[in-house]
C-alpha atoms as a PDB file:
ATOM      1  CA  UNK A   1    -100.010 -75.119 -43.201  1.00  0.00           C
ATOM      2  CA  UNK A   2     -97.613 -74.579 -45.708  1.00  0.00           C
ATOM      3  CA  UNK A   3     -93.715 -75.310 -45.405  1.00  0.00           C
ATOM      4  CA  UNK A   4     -92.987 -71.704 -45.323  1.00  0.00           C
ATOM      5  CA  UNK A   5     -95.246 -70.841 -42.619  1.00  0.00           C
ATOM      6  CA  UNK A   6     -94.104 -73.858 -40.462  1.00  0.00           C
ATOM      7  CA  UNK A   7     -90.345 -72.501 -40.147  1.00  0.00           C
ATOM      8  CA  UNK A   8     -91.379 -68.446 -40.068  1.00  0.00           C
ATOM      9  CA  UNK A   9     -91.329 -69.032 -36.255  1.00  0.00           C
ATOM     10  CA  UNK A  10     -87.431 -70.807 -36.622  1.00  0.00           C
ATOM     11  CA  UNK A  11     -86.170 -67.891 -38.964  1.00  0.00           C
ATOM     12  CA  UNK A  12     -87.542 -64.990 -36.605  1.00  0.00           C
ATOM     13  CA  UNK A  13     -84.608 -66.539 -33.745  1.00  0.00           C
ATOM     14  CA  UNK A  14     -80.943 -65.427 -34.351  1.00  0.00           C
ATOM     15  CA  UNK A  15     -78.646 -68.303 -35.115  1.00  0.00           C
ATOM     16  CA  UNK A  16     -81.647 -71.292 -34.896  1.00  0.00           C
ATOM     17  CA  UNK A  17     -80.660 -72.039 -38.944  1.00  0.00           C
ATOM     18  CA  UNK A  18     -78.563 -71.120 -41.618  1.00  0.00           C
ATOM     19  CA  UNK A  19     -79.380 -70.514 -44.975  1.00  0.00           C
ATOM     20  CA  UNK A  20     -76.609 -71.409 -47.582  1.00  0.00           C
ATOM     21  CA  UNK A  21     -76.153 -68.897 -50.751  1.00  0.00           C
ATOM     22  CA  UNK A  22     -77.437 -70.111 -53.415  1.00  0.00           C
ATOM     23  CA  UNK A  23     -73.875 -69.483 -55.774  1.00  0.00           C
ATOM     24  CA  UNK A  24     -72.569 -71.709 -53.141  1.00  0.00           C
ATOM     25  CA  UNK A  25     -73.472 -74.637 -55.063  1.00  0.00           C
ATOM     26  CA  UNK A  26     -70.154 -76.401 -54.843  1.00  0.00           C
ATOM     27  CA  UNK A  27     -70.787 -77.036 -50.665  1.00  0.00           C
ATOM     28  CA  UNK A  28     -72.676 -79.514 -49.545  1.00  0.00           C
ATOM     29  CA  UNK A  29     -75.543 -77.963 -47.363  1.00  0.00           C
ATOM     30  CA  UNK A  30     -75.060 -81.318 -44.429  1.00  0.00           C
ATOM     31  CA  UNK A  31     -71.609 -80.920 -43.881  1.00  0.00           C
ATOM     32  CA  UNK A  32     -70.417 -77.757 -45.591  1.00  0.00           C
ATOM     33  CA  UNK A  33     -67.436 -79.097 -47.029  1.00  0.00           C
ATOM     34  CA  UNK A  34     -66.505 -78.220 -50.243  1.00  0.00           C
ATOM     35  CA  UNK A  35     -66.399 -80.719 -53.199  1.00  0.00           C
ATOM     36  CA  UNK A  36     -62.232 -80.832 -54.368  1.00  0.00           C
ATOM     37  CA  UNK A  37     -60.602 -83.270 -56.874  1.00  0.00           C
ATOM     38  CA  UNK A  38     -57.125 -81.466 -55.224  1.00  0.00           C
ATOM     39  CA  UNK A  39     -56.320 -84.092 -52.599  1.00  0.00           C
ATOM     40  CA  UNK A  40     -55.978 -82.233 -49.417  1.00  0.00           C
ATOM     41  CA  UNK A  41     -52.699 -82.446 -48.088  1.00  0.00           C
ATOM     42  CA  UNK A  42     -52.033 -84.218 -45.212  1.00  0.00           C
ATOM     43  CA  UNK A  43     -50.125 -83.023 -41.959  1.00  0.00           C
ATOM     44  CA  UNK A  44     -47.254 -86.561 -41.808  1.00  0.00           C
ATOM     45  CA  UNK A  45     -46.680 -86.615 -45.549  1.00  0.00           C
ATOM     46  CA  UNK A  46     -43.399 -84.289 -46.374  1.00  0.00           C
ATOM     47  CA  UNK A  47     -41.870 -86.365 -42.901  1.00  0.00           C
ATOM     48  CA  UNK A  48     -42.851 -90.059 -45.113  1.00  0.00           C
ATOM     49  CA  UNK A  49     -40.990 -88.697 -48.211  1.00  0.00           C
ATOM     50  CA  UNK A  50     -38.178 -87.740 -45.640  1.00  0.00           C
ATOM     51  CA  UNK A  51     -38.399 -90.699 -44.085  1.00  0.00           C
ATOM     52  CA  UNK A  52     -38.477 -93.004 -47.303  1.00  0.00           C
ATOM     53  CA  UNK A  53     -35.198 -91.335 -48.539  1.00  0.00           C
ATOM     54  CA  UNK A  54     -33.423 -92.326 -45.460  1.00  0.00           C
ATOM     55  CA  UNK A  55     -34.667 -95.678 -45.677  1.00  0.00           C
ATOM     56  CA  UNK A  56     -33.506 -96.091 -48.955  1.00  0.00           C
ATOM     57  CA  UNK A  57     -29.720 -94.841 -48.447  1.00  0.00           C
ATOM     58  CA  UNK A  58     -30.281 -97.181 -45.217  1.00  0.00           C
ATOM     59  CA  UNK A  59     -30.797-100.266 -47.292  1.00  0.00           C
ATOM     60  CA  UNK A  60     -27.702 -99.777 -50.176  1.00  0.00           C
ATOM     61  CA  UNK A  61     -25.315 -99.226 -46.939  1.00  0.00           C
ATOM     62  CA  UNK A  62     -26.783-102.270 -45.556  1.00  0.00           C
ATOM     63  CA  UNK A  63     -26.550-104.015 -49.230  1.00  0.00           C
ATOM     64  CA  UNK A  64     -22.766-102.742 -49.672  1.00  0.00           C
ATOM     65  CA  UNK A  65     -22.061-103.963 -46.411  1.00  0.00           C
ATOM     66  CA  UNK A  66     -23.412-107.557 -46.674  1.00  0.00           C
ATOM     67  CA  UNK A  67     -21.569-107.925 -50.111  1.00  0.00           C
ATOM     68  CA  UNK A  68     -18.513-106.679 -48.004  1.00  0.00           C
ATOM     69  CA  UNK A  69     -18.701-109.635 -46.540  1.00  0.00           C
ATOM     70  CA  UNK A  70     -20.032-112.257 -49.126  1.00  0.00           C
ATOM     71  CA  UNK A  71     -17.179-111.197 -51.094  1.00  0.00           C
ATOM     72  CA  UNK A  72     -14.488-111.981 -48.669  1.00  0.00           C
ATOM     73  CA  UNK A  73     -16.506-115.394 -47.174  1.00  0.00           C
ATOM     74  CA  UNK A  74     -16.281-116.234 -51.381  1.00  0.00           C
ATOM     75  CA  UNK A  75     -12.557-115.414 -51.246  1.00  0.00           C
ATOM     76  CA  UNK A  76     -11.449-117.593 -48.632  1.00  0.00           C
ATOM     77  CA  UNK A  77     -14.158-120.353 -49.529  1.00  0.00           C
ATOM     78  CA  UNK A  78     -11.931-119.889 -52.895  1.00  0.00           C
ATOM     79  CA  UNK A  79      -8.334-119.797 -51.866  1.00  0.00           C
ATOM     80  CA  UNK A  80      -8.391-122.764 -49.031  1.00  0.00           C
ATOM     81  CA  UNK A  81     -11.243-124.603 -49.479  1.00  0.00           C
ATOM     82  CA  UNK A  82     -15.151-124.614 -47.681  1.00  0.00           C
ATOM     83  CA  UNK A  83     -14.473-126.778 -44.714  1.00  0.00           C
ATOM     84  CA  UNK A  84     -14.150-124.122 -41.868  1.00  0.00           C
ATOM     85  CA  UNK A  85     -12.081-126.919 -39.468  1.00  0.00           C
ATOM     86  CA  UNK A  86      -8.967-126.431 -42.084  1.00  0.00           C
ATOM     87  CA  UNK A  87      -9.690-123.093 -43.230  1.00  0.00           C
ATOM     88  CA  UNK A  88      -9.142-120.758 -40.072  1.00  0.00           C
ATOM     89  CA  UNK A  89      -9.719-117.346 -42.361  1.00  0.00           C
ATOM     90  CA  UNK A  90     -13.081-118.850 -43.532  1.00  0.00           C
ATOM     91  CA  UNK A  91     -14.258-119.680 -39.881  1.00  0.00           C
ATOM     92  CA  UNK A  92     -13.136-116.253 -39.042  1.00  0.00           C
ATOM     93  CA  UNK A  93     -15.069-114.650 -42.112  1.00  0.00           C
ATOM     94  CA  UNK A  94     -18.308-116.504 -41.095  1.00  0.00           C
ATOM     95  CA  UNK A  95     -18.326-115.649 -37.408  1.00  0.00           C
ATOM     96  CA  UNK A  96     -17.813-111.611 -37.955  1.00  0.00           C
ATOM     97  CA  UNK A  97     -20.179-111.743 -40.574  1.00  0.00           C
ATOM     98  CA  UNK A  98     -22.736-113.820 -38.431  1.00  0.00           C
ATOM     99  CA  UNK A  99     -21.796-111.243 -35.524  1.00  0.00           C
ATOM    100  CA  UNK A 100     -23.274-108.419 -38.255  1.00  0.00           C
ATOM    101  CA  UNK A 101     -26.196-109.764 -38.770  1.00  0.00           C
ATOM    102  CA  UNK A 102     -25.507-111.162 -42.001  1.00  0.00           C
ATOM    103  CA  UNK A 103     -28.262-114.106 -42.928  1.00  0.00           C
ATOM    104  CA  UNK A 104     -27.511-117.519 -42.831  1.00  0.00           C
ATOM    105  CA  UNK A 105     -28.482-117.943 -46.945  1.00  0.00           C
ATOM    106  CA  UNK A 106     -26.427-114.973 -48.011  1.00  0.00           C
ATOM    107  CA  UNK A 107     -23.313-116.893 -45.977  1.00  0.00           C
ATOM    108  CA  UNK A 108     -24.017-120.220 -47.646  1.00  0.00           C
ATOM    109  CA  UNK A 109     -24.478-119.014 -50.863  1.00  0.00           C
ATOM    110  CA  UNK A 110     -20.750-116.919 -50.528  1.00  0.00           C
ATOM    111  CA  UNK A 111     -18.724-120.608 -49.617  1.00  0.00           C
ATOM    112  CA  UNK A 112     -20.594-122.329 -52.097  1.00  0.00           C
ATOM    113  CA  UNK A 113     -19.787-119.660 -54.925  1.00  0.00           C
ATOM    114  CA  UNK A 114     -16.111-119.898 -53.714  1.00  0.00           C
ATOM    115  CA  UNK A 115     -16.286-123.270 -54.768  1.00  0.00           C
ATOM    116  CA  UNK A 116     -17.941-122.519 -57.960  1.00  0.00           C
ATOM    117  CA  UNK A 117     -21.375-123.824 -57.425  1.00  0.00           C
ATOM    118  CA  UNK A 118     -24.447-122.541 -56.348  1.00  0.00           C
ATOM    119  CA  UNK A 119     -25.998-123.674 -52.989  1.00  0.00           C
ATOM    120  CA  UNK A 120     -28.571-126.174 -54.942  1.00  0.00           C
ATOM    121  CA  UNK A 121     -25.443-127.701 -56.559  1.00  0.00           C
ATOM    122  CA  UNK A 122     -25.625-126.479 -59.477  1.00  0.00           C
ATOM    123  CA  UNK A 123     -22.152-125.342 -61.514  1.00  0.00           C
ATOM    124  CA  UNK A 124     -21.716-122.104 -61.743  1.00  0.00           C
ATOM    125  CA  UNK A 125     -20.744-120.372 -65.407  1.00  0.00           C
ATOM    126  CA  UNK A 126     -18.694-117.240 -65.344  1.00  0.00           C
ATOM    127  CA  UNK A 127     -19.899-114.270 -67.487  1.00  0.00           C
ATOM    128  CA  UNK A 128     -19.259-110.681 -68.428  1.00  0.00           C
ATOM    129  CA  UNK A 129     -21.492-107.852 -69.716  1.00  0.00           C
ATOM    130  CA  UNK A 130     -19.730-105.266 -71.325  1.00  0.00           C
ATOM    131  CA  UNK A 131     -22.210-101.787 -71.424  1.00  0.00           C
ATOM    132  CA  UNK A 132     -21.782 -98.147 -72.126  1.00  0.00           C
ATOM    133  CA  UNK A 133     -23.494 -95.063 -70.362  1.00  0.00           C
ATOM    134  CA  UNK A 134     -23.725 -91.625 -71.281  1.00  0.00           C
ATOM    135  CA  UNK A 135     -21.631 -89.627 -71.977  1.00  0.00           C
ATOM    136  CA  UNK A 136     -18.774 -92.361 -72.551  1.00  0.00           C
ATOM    137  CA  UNK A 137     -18.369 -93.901 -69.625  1.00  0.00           C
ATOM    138  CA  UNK A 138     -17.345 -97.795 -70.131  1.00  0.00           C
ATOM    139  CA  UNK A 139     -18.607-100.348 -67.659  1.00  0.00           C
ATOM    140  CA  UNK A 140     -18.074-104.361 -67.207  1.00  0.00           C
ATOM    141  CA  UNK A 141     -19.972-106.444 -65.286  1.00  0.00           C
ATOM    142  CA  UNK A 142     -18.645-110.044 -64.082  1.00  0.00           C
ATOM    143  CA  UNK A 143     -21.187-112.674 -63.145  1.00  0.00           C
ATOM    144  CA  UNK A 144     -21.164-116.030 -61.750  1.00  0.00           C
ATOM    145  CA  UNK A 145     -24.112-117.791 -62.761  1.00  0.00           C
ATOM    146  CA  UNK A 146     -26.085-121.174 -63.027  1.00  0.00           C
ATOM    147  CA  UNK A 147     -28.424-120.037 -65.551  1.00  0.00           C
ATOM    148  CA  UNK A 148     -26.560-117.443 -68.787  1.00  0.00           C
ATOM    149  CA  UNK A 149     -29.662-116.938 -70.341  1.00  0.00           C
ATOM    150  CA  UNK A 150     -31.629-115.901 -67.241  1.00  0.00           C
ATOM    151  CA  UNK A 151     -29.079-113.764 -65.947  1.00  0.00           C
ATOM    152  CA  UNK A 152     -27.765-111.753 -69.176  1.00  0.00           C
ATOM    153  CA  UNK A 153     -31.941-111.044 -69.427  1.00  0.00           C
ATOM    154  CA  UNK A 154     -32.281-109.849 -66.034  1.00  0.00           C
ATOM    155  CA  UNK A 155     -29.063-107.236 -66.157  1.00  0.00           C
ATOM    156  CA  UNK A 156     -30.217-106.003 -69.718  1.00  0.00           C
ATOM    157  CA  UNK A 157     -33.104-105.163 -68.075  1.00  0.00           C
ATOM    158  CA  UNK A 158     -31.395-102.687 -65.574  1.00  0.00           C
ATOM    159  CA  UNK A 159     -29.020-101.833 -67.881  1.00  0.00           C
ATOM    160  CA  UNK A 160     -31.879-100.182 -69.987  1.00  0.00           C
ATOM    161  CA  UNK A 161     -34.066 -98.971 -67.579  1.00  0.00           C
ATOM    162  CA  UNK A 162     -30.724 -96.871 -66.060  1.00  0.00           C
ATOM    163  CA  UNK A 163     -30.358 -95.676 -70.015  1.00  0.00           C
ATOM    164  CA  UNK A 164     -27.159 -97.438 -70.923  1.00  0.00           C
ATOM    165  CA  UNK A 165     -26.527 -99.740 -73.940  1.00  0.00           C
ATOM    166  CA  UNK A 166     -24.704-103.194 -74.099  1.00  0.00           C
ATOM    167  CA  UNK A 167     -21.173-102.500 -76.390  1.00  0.00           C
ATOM    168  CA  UNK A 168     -17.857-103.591 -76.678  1.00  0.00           C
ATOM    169  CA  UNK A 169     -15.857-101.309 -73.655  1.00  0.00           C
ATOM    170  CA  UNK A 170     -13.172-104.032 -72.506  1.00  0.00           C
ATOM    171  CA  UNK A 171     -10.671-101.898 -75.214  1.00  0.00           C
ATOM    172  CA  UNK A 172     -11.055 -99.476 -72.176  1.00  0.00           C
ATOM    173  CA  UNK A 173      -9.590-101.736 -69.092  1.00  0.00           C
ATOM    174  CA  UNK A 174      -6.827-104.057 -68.465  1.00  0.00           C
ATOM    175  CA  UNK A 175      -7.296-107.262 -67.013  1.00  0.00           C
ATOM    176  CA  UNK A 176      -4.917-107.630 -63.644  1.00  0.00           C
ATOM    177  CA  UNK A 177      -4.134-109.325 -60.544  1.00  0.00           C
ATOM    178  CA  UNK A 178      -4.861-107.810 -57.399  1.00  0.00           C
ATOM    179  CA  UNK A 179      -4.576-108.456 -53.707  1.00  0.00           C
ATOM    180  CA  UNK A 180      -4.792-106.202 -50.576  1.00  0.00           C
ATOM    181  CA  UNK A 181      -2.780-107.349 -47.592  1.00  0.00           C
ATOM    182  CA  UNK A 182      -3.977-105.598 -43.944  1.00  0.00           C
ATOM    183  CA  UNK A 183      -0.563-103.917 -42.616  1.00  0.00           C
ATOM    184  CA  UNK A 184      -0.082-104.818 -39.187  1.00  0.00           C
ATOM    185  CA  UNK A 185       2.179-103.294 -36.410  1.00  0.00           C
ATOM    186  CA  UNK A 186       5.612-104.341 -36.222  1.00  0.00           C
ATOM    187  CA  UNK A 187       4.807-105.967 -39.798  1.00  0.00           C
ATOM    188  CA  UNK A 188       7.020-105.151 -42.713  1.00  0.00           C
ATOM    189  CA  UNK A 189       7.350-101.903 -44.335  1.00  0.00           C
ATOM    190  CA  UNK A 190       6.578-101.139 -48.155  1.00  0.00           C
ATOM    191  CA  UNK A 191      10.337-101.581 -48.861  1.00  0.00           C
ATOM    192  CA  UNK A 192      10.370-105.377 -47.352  1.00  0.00           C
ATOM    193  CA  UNK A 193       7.140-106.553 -49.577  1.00  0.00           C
ATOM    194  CA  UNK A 194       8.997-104.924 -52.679  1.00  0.00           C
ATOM    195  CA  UNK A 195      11.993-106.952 -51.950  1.00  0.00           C
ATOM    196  CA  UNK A 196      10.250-110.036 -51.725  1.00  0.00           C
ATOM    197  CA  UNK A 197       7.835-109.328 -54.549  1.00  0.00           C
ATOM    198  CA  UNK A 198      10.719-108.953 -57.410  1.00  0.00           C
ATOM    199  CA  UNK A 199      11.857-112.533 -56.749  1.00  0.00           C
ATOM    200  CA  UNK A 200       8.212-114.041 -57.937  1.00  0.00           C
ATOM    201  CA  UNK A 201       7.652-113.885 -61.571  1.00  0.00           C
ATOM    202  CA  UNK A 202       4.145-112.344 -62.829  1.00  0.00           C
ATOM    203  CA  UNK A 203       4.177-109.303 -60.511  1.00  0.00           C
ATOM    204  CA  UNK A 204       4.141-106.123 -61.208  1.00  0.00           C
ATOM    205  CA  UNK A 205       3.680-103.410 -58.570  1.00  0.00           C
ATOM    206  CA  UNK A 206       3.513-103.063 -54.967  1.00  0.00           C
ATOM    207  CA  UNK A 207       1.887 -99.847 -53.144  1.00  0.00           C
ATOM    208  CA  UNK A 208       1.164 -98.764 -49.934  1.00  0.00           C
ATOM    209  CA  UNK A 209      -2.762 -97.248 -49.595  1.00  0.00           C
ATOM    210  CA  UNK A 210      -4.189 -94.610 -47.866  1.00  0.00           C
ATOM    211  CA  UNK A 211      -4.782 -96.512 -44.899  1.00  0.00           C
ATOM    212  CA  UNK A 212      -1.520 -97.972 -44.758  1.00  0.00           C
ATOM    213  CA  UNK A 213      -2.714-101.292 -46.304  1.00  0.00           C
ATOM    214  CA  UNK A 214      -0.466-102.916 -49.096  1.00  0.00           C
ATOM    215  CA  UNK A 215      -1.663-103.349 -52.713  1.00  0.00           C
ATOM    216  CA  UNK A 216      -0.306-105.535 -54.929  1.00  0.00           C
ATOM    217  CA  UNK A 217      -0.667-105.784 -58.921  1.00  0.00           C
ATOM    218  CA  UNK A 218      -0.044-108.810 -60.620  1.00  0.00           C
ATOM    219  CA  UNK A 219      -0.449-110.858 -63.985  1.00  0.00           C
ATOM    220  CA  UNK A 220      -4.090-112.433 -63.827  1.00  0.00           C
ATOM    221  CA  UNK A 221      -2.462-116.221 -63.939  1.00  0.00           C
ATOM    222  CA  UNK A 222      -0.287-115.401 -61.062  1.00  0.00           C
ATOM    223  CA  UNK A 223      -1.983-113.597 -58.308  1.00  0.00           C
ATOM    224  CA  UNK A 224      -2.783-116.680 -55.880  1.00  0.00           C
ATOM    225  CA  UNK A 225       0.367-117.694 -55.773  1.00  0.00           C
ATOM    226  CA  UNK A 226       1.737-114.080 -55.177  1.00  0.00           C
ATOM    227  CA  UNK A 227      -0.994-113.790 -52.970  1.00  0.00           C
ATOM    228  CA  UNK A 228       0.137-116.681 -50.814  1.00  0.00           C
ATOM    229  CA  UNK A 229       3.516-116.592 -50.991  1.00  0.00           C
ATOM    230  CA  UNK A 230       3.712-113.068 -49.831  1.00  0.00           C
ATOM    231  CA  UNK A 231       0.816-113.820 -46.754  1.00  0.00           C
ATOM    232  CA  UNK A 232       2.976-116.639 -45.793  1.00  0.00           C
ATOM    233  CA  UNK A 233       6.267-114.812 -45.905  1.00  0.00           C
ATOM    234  CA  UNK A 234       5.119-112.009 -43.661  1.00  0.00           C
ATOM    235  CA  UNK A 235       1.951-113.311 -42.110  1.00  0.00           C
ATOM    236  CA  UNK A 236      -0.442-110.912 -43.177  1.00  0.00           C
ATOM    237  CA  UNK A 237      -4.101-111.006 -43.440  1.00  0.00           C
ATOM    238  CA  UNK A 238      -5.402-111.309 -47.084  1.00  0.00           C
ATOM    239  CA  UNK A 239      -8.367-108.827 -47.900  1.00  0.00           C
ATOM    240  CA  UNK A 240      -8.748-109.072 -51.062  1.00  0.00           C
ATOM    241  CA  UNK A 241      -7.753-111.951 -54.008  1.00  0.00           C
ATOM    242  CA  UNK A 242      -8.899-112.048 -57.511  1.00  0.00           C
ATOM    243  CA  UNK A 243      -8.579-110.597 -61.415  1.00  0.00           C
ATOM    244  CA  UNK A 244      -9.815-107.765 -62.003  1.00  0.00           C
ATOM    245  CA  UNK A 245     -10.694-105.229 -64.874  1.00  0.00           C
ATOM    246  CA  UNK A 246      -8.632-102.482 -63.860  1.00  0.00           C
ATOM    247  CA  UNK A 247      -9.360 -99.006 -65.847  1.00  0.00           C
ATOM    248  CA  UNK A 248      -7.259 -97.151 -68.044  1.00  0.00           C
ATOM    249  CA  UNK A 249      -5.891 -93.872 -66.392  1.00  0.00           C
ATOM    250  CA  UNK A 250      -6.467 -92.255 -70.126  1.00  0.00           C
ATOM    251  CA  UNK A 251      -9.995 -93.081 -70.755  1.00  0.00           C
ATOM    252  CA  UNK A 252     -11.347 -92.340 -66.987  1.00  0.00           C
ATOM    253  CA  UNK A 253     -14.095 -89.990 -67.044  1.00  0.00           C
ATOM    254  CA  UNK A 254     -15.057 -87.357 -64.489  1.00  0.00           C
ATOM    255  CA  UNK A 255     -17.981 -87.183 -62.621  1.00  0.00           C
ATOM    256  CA  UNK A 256     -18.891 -83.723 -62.334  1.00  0.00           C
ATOM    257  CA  UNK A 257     -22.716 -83.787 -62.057  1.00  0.00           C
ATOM    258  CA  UNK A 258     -24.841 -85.237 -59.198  1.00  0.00           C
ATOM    259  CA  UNK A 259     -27.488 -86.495 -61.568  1.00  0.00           C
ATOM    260  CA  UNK A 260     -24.909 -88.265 -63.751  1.00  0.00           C
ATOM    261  CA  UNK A 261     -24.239 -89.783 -59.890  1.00  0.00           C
ATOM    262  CA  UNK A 262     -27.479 -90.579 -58.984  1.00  0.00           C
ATOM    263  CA  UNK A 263     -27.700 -92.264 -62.222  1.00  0.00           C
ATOM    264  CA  UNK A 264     -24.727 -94.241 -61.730  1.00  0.00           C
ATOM    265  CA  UNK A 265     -25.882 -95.344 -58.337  1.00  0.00           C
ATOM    266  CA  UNK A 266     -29.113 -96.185 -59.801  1.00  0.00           C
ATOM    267  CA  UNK A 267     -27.448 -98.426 -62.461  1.00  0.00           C
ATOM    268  CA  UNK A 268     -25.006-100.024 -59.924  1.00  0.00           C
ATOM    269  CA  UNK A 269     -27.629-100.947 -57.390  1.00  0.00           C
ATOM    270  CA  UNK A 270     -30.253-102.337 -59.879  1.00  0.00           C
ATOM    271  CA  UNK A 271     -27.356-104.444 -60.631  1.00  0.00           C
ATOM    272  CA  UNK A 272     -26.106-105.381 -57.180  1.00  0.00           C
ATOM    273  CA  UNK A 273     -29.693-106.492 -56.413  1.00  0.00           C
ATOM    274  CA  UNK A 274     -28.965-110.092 -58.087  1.00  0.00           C
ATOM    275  CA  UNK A 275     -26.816-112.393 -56.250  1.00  0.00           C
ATOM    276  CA  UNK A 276     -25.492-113.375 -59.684  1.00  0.00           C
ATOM    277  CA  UNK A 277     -23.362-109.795 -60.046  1.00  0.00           C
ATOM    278  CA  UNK A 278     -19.717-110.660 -58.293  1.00  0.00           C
ATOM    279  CA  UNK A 279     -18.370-107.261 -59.577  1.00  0.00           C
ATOM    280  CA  UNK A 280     -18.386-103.746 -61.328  1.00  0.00           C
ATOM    281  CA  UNK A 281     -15.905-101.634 -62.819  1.00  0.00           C
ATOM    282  CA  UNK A 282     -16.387 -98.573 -64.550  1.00  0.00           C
ATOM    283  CA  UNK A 283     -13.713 -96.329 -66.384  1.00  0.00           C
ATOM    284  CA  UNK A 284     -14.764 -92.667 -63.835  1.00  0.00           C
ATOM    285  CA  UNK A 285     -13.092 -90.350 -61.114  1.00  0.00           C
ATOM    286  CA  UNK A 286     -13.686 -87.800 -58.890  1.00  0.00           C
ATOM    287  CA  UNK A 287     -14.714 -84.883 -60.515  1.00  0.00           C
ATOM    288  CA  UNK A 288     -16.145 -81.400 -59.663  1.00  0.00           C
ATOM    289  CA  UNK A 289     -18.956 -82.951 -57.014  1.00  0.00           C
ATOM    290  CA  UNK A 290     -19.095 -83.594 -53.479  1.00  0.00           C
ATOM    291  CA  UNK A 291     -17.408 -86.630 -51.084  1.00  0.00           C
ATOM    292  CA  UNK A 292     -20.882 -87.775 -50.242  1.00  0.00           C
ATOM    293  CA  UNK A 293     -22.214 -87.646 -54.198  1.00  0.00           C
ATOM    294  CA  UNK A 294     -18.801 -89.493 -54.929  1.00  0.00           C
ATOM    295  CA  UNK A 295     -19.144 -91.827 -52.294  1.00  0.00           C
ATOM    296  CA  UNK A 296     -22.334 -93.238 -54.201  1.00  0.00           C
ATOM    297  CA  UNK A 297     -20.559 -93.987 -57.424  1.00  0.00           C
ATOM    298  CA  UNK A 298     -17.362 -94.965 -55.861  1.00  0.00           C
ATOM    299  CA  UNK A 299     -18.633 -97.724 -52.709  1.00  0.00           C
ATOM    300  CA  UNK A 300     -20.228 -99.655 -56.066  1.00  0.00           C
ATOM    301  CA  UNK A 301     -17.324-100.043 -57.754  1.00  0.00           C
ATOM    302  CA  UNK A 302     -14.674-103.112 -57.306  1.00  0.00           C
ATOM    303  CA  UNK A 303     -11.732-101.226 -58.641  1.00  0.00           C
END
């Protein structure tokens, strides 16, 4: 019997097979399915892009935050020394930032650079990387490191990937003495810590910030002992200690573009991801975007 006589009986019933069109040639005949190189789109996969942005802003809030507290562990560590049973602010530092989580390596690391050593030991070098980023904004990195060579190499690296060169810029900051004392109530006023800052030589400016903190400017070679004498005097909580490259109100540049930024924020977290980076300044303001598009340039910056 031949193969078309066998399935004449199977053909004569409704619905027993199915025949496929022959121009059909791109389905398969067992599973009718058609042959794609288009990768089908799945149901989840708009929600993992969704959910890998939020992860990512996560992480840099989590990053700023731990350096938040490195940098003030450093400062005290600095300032009065790395054993916590004579150095109340440092014991104070470690135990809020153990409270938040903060790993025990990350808090070693901080006393040990406040010393000016790494936590092998080693001495630690101090180093700045001076680099300019379209469309002329300046930027300077400091560093502490144990190892120039490694770490100028690893920053270039960023540097370029983010699209910015390595050029002179310092010509565009001024190098200063800060310190932020934490106002307190009943504490003095503005007009008491201006009193007592004319009668020590090196300093230069007192103001009274936003959230009612006190800044104070000094000369670079003087702003420990400002910063002391003035904690002392009215016992007020030191927040901040150290030299920094302040920028020149004439050369600031405005950010008015989120992709300029996103660029920035790029730049400044590629950086932040070494341990080595203590700081970043750049020479920008506010311009025509948004609080939370600011907020990405500005939470990276140490002036």
């Amino acid at each position: 019997m031949s193969t078309k006589q066998a399935l004449r009986p199977l053909l004569s019933k409704p619905g027993s097979i199915v025949l496929m069109p022959r121009n059909l040639s791109n389905i398969c005949r067992q599973c009718h399915r058609e042959f794609s190189s288009t990768p089908a789109q799945w149901a989840g996969h708009n929600k993992w892009s969704k959910t890998k942005h939020i992860k990512a802003v996560t992480d840099k809030k989590k990053m700023s935050e731990r350096q938040s507290f490195t940098k003030t562990i450093a400062m005290y560590s600095r300032m009065y020394g790395d054993n916590v049973n004579f150095n109340p602010q440092l014991a104070a530092a470690i135990s809020a930032a153990t409270k938040a989580s903060i790993p025990k390596n990350l808090i070693e690391a901080a006393v040990a650079r406040g010393q000016g050593r790494s936590t092998t030991g080693a001495q630690l070098e101090s180093m700045s990387l001076e680099v300019l980023m379209p469309p002329d904004i300046a930027v300077i990195i400091d560093a502490e490191t144990d190892n120039k060579t490694r770490t100028l190499h690893d920053l270039r690296l960023v540097v370029k990937k983010a699209g910015g060169v390595v050029g002179s810029t310092s010509f565009y900051f001024t190098k200063r003495g800060r310190a932020v004392f934490k106002a307190k109530e009943g504490g003095p006023t503005l007009s008491d810590i201006l009193d007592e800052a004319i009668e020590h030589e090196g300093m230069e400016d007192v103001e009274e910030l936003p959230d009612g903190n006190f800044l104070a400017w000094t000369q670079p070679n003087t702003v420990m002992a400002i910063t002391e004498a003035l904690s002392k005097k009215f016992d007020l909580e030191v927040l901040d200690s150290e030299i920094v490259w302040a920028p020149n109100e004439d050369t600031k540049v405005k950010i008015d573009s989120s992709s300029l930024a996103d660029t920035l924020d790029g730049l400044f977290s590629g950086l932040k991801e070494y341990p080595e980076t203590k700081a970043i300044y750049a020479n920008v303001r506010k311009g025509d975007i948004g609080e939370e598009e600011w907020d990405k340039v500005e939470r990276n910056l140490d002036v």
